[in-house]
N, C-alpha and C. Protein backbone atom coordinates (compact mmCIF):
# COMPACT_ATOMS: atom_id res chain seq x y z
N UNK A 1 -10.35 13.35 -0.21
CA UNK A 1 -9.54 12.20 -0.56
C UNK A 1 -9.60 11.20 0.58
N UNK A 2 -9.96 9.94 -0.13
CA UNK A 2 -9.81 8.65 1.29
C UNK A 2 -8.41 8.84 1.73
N UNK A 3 -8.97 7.66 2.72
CA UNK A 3 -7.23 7.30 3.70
C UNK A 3 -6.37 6.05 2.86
N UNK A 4 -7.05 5.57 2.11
CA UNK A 4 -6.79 4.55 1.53
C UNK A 4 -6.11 4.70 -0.05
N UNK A 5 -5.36 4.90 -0.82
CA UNK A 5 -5.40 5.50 -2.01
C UNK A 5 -5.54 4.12 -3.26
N UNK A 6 -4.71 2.83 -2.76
CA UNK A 6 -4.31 2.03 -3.71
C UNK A 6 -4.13 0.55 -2.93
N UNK A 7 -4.44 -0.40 -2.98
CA UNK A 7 -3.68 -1.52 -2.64
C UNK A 7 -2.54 -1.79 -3.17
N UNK A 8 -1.39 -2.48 -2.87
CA UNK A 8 0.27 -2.74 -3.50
C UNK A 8 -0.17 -4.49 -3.92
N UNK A 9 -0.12 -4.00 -5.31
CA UNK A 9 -0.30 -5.72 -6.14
C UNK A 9 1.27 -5.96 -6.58
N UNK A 10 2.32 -6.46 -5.95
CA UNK A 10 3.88 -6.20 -6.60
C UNK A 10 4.05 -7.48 -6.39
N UNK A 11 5.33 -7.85 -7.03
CA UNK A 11 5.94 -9.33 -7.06
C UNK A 11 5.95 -9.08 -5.27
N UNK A 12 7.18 -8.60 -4.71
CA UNK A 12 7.48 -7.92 -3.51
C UNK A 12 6.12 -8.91 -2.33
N UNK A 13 5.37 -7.88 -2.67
CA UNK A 13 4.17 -8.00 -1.48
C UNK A 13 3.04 -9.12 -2.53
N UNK A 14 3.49 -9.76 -3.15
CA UNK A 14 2.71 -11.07 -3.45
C UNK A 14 3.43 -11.97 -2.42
N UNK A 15 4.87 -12.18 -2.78
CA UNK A 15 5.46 -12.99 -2.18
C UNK A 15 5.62 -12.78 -0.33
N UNK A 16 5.56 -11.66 0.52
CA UNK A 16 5.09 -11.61 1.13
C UNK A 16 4.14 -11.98 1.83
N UNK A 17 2.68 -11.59 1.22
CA UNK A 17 1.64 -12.40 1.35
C UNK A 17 1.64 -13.96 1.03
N UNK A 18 2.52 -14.32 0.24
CA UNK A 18 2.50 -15.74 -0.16
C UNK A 18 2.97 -16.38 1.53
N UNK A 19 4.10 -16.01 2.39
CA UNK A 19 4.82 -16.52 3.45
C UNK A 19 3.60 -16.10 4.14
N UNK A 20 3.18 -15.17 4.85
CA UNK A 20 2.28 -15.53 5.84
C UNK A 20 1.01 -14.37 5.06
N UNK A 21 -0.21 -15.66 4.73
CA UNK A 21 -1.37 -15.23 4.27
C UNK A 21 -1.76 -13.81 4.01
N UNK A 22 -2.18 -13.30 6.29
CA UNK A 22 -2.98 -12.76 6.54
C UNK A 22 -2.31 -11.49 6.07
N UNK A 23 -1.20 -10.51 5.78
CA UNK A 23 -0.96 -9.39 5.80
C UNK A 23 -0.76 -8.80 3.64
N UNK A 24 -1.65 -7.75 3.73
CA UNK A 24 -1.79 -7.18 2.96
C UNK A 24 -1.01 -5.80 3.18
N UNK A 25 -0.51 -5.23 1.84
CA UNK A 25 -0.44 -3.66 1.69
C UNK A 25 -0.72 -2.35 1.20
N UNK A 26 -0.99 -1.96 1.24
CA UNK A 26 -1.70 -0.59 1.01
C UNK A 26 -0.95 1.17 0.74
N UNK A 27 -1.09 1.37 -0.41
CA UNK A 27 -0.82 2.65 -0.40
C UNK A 27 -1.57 3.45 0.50
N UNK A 28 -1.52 4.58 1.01
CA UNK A 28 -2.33 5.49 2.07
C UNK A 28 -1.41 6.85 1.65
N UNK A 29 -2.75 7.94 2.40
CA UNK A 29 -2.73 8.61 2.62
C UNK A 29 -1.24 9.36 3.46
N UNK A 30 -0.62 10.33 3.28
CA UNK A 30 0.52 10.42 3.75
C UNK A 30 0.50 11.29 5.40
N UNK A 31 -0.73 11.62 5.62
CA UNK A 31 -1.19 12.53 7.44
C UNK A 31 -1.88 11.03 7.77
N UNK A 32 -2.40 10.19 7.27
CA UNK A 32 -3.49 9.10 8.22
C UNK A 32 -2.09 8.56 9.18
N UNK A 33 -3.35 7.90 10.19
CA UNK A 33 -2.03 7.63 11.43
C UNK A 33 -2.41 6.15 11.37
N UNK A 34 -2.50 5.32 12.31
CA UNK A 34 -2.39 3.88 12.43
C UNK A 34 -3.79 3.45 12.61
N UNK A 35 -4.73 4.01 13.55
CA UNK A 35 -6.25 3.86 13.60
C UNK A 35 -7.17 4.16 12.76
N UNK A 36 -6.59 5.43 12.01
CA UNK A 36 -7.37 5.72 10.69
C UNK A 36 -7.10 4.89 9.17
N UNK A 37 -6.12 3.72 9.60
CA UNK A 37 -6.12 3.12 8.27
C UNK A 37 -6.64 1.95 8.64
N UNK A 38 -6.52 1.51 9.94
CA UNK A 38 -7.05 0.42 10.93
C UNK A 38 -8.48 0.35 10.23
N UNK A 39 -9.11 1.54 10.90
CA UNK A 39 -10.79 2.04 10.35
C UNK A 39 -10.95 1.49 9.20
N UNK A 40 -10.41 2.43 8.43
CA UNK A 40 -10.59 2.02 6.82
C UNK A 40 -10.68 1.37 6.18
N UNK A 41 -9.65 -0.19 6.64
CA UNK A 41 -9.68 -0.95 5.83
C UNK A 41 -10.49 -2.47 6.42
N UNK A 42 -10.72 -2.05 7.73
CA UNK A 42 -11.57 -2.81 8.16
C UNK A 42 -13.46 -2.10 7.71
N UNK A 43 -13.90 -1.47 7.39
CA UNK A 43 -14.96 -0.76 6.47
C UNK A 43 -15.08 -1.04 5.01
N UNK A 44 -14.07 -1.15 4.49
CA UNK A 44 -13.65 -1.29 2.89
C UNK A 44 -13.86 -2.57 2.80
N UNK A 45 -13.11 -3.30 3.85
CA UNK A 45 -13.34 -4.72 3.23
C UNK A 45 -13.97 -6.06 4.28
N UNK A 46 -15.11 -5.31 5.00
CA UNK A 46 -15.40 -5.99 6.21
C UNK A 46 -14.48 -7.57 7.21
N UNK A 47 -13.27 -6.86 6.97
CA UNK A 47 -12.27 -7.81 8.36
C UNK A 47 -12.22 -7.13 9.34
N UNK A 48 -11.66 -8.13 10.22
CA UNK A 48 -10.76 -7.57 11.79
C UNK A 48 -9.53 -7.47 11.43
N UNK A 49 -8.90 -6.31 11.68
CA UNK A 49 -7.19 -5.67 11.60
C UNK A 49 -6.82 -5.98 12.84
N UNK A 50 -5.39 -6.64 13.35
CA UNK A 50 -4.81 -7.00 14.13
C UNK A 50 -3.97 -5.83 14.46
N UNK A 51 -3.00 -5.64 13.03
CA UNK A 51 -1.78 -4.52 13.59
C UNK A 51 -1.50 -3.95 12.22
N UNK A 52 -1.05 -2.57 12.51
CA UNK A 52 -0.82 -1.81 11.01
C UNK A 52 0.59 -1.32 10.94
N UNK A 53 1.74 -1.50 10.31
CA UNK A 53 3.23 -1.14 10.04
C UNK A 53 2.90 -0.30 9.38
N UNK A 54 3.44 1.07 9.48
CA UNK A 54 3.52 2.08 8.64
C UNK A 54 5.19 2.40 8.48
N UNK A 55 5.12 2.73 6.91
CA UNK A 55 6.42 3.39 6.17
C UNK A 55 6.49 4.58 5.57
N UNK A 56 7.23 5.57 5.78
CA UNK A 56 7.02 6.32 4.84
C UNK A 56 8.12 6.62 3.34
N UNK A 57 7.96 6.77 2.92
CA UNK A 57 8.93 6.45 1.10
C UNK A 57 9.30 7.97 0.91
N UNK A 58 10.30 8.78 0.62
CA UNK A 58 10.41 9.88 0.29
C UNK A 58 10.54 10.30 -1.64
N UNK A 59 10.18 11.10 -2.22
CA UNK A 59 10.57 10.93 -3.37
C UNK A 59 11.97 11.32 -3.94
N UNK A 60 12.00 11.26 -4.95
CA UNK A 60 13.44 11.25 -5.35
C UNK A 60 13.17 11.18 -7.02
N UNK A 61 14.60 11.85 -7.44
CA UNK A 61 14.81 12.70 -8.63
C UNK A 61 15.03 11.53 -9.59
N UNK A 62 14.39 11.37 -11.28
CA UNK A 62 14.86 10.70 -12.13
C UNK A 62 15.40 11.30 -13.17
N UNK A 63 15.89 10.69 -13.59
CA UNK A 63 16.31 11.39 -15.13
C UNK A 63 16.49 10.36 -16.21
N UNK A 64 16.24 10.61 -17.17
CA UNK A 64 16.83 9.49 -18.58
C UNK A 64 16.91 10.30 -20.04
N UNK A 65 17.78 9.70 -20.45
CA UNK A 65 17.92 10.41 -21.71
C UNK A 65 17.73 9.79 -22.74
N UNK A 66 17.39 10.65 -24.05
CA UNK A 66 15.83 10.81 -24.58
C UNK A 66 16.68 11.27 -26.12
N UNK A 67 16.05 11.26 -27.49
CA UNK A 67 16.89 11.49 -28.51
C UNK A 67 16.61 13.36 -28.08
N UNK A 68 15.27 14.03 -27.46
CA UNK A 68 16.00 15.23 -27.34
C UNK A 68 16.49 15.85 -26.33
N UNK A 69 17.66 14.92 -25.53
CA UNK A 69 17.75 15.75 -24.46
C UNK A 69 17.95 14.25 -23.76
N UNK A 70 18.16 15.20 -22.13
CA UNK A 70 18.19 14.43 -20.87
C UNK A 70 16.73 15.28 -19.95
N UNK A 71 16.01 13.88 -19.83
CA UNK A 71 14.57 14.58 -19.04
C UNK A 71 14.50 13.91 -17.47
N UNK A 72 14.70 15.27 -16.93
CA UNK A 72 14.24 15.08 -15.54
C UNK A 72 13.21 15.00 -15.07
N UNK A 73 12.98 14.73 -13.85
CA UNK A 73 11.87 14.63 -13.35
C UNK A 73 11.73 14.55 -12.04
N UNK A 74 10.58 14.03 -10.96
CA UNK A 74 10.56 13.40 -9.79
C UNK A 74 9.60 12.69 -9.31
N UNK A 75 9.53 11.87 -8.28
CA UNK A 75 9.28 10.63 -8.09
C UNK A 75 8.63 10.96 -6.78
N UNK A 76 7.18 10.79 -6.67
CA UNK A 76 6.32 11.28 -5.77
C UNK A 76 6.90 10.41 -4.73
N UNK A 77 6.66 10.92 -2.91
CA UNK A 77 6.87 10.39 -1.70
C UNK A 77 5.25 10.14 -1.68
N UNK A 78 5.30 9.23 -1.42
CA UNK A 78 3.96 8.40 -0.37
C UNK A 78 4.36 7.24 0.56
N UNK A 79 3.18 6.92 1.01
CA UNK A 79 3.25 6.50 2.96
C UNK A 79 2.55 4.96 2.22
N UNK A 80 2.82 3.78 2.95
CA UNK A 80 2.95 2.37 2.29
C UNK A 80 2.20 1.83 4.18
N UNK A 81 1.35 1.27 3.97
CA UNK A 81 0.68 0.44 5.41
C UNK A 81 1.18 -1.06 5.18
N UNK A 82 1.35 -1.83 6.02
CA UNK A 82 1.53 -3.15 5.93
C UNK A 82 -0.01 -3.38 7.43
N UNK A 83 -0.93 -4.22 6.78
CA UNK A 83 -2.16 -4.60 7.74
C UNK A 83 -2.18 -5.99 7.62
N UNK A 84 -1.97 -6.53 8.77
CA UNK A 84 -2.25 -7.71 9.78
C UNK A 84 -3.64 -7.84 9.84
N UNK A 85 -4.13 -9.17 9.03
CA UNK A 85 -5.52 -9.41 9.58
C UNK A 85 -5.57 -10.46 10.35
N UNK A 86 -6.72 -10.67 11.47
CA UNK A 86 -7.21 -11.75 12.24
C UNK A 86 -7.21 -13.28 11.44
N UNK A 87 -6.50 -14.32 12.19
CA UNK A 87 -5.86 -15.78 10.95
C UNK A 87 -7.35 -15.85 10.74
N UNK A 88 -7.36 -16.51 9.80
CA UNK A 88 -8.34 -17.15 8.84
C UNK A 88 -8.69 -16.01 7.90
N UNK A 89 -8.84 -14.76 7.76
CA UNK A 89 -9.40 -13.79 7.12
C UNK A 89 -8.05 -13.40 5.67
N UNK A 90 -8.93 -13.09 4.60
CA UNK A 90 -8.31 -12.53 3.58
C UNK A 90 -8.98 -11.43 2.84
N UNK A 91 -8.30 -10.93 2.08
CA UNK A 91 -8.89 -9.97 0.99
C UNK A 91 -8.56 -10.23 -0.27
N UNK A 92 -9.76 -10.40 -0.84
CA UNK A 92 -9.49 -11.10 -2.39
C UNK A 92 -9.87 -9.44 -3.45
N UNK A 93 -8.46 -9.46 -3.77
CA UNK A 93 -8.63 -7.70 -4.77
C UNK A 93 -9.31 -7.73 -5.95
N UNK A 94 -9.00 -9.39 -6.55
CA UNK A 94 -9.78 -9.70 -7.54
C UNK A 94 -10.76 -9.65 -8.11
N UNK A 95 -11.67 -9.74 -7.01
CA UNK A 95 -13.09 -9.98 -6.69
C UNK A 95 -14.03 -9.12 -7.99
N UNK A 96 -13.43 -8.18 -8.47
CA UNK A 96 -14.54 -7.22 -9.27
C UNK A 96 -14.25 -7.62 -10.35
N UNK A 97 -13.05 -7.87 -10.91
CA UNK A 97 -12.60 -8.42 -12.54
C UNK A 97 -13.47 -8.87 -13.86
């Protein structure tokens, strides 16, 4: 499994990216550390990475009810990167569409 799992396309981190360009986010891997996503996403998408914020999200229990029943469930924990690229540089996710 990469270090990389998903880019974050959300209202959230649009508008984010909308205020200052250069920073994108990234689902990851939940052991990668700060250089190994550094790596990665400077490989994936040939930029220079400035700085990488890492979060980690824990999961947590849902439930809703249903005509049979009340269905539980749970809500996977994964690790969320915020990457700083060098000004002028972007990543267009679009690109394959």
């Amino acid at each position: 499994m990469g270090i990389i799992i998903k880019p974050i396309v959300t209202e959230k981190q649009t508008a984010i990216t909308k205020d200052t360009p250069n920073r994108f986010g990234f689902c990851v891997s939940p052991d990668a550390n700060k250089l190994e996503i550094k790596k990665a996403v400077e490989n994936m998408y040939n930029v220079s990475v400035v700085s990488v914020n890492t979060m980690k999200y824990s999961g947590k229990m849902k439930s809703r009810y249903t005509k049979s029943g009340v269905v539980t469930g749970r809500q996977d924990s994964y690790k969320k990167a915020i990457v700083t690229l060098k000004e002028g540089e972007t990543i267009d996710f679009f690109s394959n569409i």
